[in-house]
Protein backbone atom coordinates (compact mmCIF):
# COMPACT_ATOMS: atom_id res chain seq x y z
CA UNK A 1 -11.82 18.61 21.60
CA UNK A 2 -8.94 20.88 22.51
CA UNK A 3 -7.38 20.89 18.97
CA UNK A 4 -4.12 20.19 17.38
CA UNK A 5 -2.54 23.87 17.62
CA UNK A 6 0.66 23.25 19.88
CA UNK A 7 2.35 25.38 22.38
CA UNK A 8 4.97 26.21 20.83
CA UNK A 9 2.72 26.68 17.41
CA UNK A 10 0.52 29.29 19.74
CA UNK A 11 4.03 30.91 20.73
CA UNK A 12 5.07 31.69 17.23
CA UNK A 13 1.55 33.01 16.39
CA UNK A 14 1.67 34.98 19.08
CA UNK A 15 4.68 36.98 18.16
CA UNK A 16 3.63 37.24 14.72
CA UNK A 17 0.18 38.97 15.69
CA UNK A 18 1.96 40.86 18.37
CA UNK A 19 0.91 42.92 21.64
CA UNK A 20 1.54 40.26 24.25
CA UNK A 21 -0.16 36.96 25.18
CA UNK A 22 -3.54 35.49 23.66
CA UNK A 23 -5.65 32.94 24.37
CA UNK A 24 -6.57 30.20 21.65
CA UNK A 25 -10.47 28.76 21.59
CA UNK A 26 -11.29 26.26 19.51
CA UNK A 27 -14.41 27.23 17.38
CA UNK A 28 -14.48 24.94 14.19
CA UNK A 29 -12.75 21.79 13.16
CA UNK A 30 -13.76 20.00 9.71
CA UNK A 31 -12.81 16.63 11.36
CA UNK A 32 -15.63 17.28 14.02
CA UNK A 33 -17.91 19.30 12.33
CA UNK A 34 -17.69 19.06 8.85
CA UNK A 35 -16.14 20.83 5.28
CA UNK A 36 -18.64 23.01 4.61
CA UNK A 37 -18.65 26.72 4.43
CA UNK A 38 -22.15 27.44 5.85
CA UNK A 39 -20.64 25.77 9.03
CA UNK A 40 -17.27 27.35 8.88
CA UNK A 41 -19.52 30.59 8.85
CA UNK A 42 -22.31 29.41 11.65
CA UNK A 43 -18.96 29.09 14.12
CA UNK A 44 -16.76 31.55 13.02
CA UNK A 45 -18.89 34.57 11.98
CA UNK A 46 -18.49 38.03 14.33
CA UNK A 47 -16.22 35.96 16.94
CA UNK A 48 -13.52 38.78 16.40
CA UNK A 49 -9.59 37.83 15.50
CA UNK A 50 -9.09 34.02 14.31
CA UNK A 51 -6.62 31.96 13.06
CA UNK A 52 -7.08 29.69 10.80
CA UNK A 53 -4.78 26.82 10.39
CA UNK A 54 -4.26 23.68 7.78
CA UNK A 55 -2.49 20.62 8.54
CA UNK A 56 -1.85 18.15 5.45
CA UNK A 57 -0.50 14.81 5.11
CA UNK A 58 3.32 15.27 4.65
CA UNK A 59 3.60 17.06 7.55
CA UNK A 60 3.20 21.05 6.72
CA UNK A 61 1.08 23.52 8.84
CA UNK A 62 -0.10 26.41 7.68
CA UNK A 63 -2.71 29.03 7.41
CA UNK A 64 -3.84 32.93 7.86
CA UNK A 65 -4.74 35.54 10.81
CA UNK A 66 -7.69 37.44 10.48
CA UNK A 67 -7.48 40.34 12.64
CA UNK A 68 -11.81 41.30 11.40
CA UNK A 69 -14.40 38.66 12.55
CA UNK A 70 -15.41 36.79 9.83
CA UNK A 71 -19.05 37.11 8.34
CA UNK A 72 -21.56 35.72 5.34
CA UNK A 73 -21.29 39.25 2.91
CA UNK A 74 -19.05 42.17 2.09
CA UNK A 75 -16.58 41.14 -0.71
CA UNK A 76 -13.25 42.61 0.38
CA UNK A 77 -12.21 44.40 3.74
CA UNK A 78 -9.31 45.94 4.80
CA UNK A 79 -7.24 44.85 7.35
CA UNK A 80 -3.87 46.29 8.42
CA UNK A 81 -3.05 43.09 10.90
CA UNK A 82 -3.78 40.31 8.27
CA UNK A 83 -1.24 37.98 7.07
CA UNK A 84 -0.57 34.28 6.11
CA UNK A 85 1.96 32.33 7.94
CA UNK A 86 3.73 29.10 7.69
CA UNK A 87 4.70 26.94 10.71
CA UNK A 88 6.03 23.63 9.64
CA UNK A 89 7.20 22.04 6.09
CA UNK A 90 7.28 18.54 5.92
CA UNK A 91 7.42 18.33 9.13
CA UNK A 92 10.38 20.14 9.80
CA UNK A 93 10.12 23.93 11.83
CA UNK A 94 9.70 26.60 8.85
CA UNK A 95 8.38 29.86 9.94
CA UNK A 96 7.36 32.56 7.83
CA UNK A 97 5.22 35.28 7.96
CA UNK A 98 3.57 36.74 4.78
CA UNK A 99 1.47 40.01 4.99
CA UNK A 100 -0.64 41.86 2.98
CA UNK A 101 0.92 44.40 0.27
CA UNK A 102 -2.61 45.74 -0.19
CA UNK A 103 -4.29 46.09 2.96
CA UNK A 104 -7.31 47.03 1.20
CA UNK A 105 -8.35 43.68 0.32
CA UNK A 106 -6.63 41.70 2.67
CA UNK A 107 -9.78 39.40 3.41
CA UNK A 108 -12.90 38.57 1.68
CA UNK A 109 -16.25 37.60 2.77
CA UNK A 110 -18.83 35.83 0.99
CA UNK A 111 -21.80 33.31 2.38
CA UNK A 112 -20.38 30.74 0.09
CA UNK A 113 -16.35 31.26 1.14
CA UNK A 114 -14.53 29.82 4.06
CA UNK A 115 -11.93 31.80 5.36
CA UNK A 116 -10.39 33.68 2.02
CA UNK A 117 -7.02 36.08 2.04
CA UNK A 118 -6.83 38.61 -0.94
CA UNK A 119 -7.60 38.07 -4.14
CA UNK A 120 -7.74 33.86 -3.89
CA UNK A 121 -4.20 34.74 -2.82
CA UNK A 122 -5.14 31.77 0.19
CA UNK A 123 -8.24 30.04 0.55
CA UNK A 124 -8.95 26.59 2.00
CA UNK A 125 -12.15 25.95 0.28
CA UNK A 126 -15.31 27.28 -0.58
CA UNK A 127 -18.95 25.36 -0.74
CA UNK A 128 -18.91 21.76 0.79
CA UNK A 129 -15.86 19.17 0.45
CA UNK A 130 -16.60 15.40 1.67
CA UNK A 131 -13.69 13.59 3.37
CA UNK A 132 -11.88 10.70 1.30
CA UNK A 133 -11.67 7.39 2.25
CA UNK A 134 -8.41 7.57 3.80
CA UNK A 135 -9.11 10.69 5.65
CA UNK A 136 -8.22 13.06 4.06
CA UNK A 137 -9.74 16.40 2.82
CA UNK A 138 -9.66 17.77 -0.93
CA UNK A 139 -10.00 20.88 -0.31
CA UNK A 140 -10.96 22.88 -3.68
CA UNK A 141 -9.44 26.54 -2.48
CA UNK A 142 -5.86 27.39 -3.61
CA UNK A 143 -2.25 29.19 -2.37
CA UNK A 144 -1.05 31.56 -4.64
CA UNK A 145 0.66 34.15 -2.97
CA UNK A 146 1.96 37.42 -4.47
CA UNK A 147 -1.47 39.36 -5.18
CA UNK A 148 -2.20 41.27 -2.50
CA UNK A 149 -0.13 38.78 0.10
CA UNK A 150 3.70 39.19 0.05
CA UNK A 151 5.32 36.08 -0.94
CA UNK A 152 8.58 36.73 0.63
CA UNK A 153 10.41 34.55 -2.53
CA UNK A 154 8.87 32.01 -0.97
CA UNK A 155 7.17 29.23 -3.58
CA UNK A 156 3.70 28.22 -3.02
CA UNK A 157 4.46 24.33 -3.29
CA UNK A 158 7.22 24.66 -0.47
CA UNK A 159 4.46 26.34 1.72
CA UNK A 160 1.44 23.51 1.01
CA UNK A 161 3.56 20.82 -1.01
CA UNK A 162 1.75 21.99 -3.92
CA UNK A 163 -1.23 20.22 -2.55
CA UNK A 164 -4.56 21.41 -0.92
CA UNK A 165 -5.35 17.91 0.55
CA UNK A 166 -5.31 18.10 4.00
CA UNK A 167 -6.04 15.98 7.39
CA UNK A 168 -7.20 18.70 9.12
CA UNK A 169 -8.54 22.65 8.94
CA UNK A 170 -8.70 24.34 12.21
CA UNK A 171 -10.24 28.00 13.27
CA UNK A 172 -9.11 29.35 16.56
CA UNK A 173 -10.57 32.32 18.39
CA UNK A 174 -7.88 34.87 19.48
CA UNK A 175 -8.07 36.93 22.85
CA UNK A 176 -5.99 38.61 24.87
CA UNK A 177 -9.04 38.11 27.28
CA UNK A 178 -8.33 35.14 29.77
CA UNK A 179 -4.81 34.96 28.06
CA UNK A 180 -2.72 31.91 28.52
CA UNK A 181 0.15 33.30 30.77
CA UNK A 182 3.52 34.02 28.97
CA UNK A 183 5.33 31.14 28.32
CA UNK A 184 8.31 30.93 30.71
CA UNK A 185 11.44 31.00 28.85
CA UNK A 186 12.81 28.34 28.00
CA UNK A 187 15.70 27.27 30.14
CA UNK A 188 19.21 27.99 29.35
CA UNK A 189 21.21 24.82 28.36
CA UNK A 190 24.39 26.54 28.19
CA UNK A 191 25.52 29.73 30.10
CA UNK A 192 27.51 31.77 28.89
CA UNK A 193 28.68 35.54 30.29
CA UNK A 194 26.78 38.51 29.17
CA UNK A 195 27.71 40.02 25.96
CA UNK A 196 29.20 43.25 26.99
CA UNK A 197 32.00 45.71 25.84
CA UNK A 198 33.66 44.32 29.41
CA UNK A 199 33.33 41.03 28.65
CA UNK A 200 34.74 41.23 24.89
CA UNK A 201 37.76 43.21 25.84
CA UNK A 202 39.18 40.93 28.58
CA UNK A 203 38.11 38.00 25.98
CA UNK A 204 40.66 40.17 23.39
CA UNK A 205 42.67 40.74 25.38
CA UNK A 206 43.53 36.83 26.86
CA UNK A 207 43.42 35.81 23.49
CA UNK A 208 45.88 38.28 22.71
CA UNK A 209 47.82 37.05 25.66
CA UNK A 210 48.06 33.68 24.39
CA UNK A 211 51.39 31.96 23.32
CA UNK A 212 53.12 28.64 22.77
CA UNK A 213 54.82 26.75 25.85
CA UNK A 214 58.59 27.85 25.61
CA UNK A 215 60.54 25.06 24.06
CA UNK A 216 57.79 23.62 21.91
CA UNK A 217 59.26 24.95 18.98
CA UNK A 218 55.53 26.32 18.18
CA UNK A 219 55.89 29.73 16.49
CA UNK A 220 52.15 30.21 16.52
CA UNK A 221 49.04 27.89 16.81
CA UNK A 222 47.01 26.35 14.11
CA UNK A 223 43.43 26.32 13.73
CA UNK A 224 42.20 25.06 11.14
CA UNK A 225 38.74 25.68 9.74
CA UNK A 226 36.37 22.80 8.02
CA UNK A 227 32.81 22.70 7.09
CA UNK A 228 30.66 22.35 3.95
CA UNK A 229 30.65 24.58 1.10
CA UNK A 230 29.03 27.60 2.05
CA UNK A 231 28.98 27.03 5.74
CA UNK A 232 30.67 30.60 6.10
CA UNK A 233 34.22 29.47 6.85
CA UNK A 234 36.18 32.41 5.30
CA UNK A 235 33.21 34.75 5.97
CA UNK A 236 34.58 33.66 9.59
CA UNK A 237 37.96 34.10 9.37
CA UNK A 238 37.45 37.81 8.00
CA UNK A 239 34.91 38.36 11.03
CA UNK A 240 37.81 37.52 13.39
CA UNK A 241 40.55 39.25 11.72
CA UNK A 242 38.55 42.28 11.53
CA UNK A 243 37.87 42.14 15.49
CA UNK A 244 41.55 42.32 16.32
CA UNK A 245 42.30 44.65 13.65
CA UNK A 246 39.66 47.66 15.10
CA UNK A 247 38.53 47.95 11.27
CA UNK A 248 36.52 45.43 8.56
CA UNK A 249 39.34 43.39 7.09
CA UNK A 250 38.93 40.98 3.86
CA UNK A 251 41.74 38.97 3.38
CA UNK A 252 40.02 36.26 2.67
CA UNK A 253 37.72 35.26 -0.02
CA UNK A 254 33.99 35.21 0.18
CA UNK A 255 30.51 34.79 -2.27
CA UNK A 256 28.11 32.56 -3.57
CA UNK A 257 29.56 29.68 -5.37
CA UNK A 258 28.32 26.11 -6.15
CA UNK A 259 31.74 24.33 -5.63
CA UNK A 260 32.90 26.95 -3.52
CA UNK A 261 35.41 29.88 -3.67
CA UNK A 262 38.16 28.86 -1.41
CA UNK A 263 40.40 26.08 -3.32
CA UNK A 264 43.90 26.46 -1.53
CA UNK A 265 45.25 25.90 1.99
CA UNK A 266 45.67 29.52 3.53
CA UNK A 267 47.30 30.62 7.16
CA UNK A 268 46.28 33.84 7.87
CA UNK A 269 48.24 35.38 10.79
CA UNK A 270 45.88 37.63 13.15
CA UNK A 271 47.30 41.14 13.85
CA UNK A 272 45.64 43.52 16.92
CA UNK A 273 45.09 46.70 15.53
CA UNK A 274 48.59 48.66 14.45
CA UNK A 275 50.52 45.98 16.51
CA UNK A 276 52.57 42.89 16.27
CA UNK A 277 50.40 39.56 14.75
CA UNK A 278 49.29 37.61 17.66
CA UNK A 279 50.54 34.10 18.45
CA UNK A 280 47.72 32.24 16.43
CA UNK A 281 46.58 31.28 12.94
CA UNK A 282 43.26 30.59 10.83
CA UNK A 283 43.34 27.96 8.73
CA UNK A 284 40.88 28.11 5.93
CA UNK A 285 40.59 25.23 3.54
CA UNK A 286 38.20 24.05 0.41
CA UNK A 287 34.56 23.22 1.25
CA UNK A 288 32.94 20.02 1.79
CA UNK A 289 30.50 19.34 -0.81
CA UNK A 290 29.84 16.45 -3.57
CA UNK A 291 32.73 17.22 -5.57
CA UNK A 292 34.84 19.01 -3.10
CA UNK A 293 38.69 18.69 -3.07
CA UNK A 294 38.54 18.16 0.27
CA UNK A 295 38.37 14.66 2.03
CA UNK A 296 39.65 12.27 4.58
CA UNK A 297 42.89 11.90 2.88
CA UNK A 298 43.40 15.18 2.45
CA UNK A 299 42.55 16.48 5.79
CA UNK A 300 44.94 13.70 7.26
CA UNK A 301 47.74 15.51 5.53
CA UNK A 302 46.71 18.68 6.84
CA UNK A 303 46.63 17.68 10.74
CA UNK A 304 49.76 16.11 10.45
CA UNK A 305 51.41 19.69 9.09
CA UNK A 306 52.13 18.22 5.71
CA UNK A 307 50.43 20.60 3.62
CA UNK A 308 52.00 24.18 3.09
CA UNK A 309 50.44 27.32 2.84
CA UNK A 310 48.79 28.57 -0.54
CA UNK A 311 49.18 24.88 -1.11
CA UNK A 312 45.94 24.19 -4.00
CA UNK A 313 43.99 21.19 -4.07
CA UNK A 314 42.12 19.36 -6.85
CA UNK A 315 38.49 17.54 -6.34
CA UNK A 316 38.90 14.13 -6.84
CA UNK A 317 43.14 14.27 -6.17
CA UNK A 318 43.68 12.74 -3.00
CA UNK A 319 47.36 14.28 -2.02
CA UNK A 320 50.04 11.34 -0.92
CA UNK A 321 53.63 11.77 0.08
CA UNK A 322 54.51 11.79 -3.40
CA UNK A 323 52.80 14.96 -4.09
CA UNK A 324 55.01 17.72 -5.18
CA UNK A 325 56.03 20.93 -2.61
CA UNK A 326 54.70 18.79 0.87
CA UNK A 327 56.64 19.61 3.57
CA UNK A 328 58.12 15.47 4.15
CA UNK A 329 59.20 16.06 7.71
CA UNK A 330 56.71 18.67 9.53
CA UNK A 331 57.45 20.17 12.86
CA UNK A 332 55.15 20.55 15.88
CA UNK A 333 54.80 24.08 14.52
CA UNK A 334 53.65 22.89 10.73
CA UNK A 335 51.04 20.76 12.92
CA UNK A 336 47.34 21.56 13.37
CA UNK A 337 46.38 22.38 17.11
CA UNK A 338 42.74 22.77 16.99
CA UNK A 339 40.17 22.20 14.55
CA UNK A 340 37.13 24.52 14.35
CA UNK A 341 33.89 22.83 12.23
CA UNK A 342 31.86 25.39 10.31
CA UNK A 343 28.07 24.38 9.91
CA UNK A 344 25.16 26.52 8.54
CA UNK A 345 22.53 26.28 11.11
CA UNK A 346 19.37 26.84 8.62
CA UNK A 347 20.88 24.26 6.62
CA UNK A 348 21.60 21.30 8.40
CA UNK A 349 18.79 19.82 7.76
CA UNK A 350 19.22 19.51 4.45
CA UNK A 351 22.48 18.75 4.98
CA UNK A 352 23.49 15.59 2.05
CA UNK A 353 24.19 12.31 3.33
CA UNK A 354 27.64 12.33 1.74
CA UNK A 355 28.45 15.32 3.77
CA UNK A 356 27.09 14.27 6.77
CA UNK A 357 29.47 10.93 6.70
CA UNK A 358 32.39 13.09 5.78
CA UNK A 359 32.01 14.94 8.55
CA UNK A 360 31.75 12.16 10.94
CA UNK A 361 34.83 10.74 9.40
CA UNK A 362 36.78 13.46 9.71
CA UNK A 363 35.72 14.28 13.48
CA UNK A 364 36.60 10.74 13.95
CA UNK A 365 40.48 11.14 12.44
CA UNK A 366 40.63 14.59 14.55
CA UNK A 367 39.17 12.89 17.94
CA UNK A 368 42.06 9.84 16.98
CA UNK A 369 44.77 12.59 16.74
CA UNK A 370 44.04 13.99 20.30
CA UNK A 371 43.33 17.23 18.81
CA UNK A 372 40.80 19.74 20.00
CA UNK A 373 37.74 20.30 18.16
CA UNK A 374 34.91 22.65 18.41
CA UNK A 375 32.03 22.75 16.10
CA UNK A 376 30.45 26.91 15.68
CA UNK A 377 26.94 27.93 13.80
CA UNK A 378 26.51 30.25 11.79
CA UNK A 379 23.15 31.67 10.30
CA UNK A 380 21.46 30.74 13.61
CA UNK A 381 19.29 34.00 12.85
CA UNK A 382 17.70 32.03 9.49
CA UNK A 383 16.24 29.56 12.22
CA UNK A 384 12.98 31.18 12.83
CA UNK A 385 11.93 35.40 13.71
CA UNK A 386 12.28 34.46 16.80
CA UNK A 387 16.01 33.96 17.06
CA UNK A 388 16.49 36.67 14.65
CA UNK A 389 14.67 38.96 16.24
CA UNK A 390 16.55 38.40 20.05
CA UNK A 391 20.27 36.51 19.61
CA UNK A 392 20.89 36.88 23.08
CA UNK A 393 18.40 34.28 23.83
CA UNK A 394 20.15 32.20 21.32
CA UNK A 395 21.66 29.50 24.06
CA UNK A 396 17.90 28.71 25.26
CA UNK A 397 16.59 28.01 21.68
CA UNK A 398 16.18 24.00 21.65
CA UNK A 399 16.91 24.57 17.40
CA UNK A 400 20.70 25.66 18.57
CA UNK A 401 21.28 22.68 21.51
CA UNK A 402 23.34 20.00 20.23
CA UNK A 403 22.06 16.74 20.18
């Protein structure tokens, strides 16, 4: 039996317990031999570092490091590389990594006790637990972090879906004997030039470079900036603004809001340092949400050039042509040239349905109107420590490839 830990699972734990590659052994499973602590205890006892990981019904994977071998007495033990992680919620990638606040009693051993973190802060179950009919295992132990295990803010029930039943309970020997061998890095699906001071200045400066065709009538060019509430569209536009300007600029406005802070239409002209504003404009608008004032409508007016600048809108007013202060006949210069869709990265998931359809609408209308689009993450470092910890390698991470 080789187990259930993945790959990619032995990756993640590998980075959390640190100092290079390990291997993973397989020493006790309660599907092959049984919930019972005596056995957890006949397998796992002086075998050195484990993990120990939980699998449950809805799809969550979780469990705790042990960086001590495990054995029958003791009470508490302290433990500096000890934590509790989490791996998958509901069957969607959630990592987190909780450690000890009190390294001093960071694991527990007792004859009668599986594998126990803290103070009860995590353990799967203690004495003997029969499987249910359907398979499953209710395990008697509990989750409650915030004793001696950091809880990071994070709830118990959006760890172990505020159930100990589980399909499975796994304990893995960890070596850095007869390691695996690194796992090769995952292959780039999008190259892109190295991140340099060279690179960003002759980026700057052919941006900078950048103007209408002569005779368009185009003064500057329009992009305009969509995405859901929160997204970070303004956050954004006051990242690129301060770029050019050599200093942080906050012309637009930014914060936590449940409906969003950003109600009007506003063109913000892009200056380069002390000098002239370049030929190009960002376009921030209202976010998407459930009662946004943004929608198809509206956004039809806005491609088209109809809408002026500081012009407000109202949720649930779609503007027409009888709206008051439009501009009725819009040049090729009131136009928008290129759209830009905001999304929060550690969010889409969760993303609402009535978003999502929103935002296939309005790619739709923009994709109709010829006019470029371009869709940029944000908070791709939320993803998982592992993209926080090394952006770089942000265009291999299979979490940022478009689908």
């Amino acid at each position: 039996m080789a187990g259930k830990l993945t790959k990619e699972h032995m990756n993640l734990l590998e980075s959390m317990i640190g100092c290079g590659p390990k291997s993973f052994k397989l020493l006790y499973s309660i599907t092959r031999d049984g919930c019972s602590a005596a056995e957890f205890h006949r397998k796992c006892d002086n075998q050195g570092p484990t993990v120990t990981v939980l699998y449950n019904p809805q799809g969550s994977v979780y469990g705790g490091y042990a960086g001590l071998s495990w054995k029958t007495d003791g009470g508490h033990a302290k433990d500096d590389t000890a934590f509790i992680f989490q791996l998958m919620f509901s069957g969607k990638r959630v990592v987190n990594t909780f450690r000890p606040n009190d390294a001093s009693k960071a694991l527990y051993f007792g004859s009668n006790r599986s594998a126990l973190f803290g103070n009860l802060d995590f353990e799967p179950f203690f004495g003997t637990i029969s499987m249910d009919k359907d398979g499953t295992f209710p395990l008697n132990g509990n989750l409650a972090l915030g004793t001696y295990q950091n809880s990071n803010n994070v709830s118990n029930d959006a760890i172990n879906n505020g159930s100990m039943v589980v399909t499975e309970m796994e304990v893995y020997a960890v070596s850095a004997d007869d390691a695996r061998t690194s796992t090769p890095k995952q292959k780039t699906w999008r190259k892109t030039p190295a991140l340099n001071e060279e690179y960003l200045s002759k980026m700057t400066e052919e941006l900078a470079a950048l103007t209408p065709p002569k005779g368009s009538g185009v003064t500057d060019f329009r992009l305009l900036i969509a995405g859901p509430i929160g997204a970070g569209k303004s956050s954004f536009v006051n990242t690129v603004m301060s770029a050019f300007a050599g200093r942080v600029m906050h012309k637009a406005v930014v914060g936590g809001s449940e409906n969003g802070l950003t109600n009007k239409y506003m063109s913000y002209p892009v200056r380069q340092g002390d000098g002239p504003c370049l030929h190009f404009r960002l376009c921030d608008t209202p976010g998407i949400g459930e009662h946004s004032a943004m929608d198809v409508v509206n956004l039809h007016f806005l491609l088209d050039g109809h809408i002026p600048n500081s012009f407000q809108f109202f949720p649930s007013h779609h503007v027409s042509i009888k709206t008051g202060g439009l501009i009725q006949q819009p040049t090729l210069s009131d136009e928008v040239h290129s759209v830009a869709f905001v999304l929060d990265a550690s969010t889409l998931s969760d993303m609402s349905p009535a978003v999502k359809i929103w935002l296939n609408d309005c790619k739709r209308i923009v994709q109709e109107k010829g006019i470029p689009l371009v869709v940029i993450l944000t908070q791709i470092d939320k993803l998982d420590e592992e993209v926080a910890d090394n952006l770089a390698d942000a265009f291999s991470r299979p979490d940022v490839k478009p689908r």
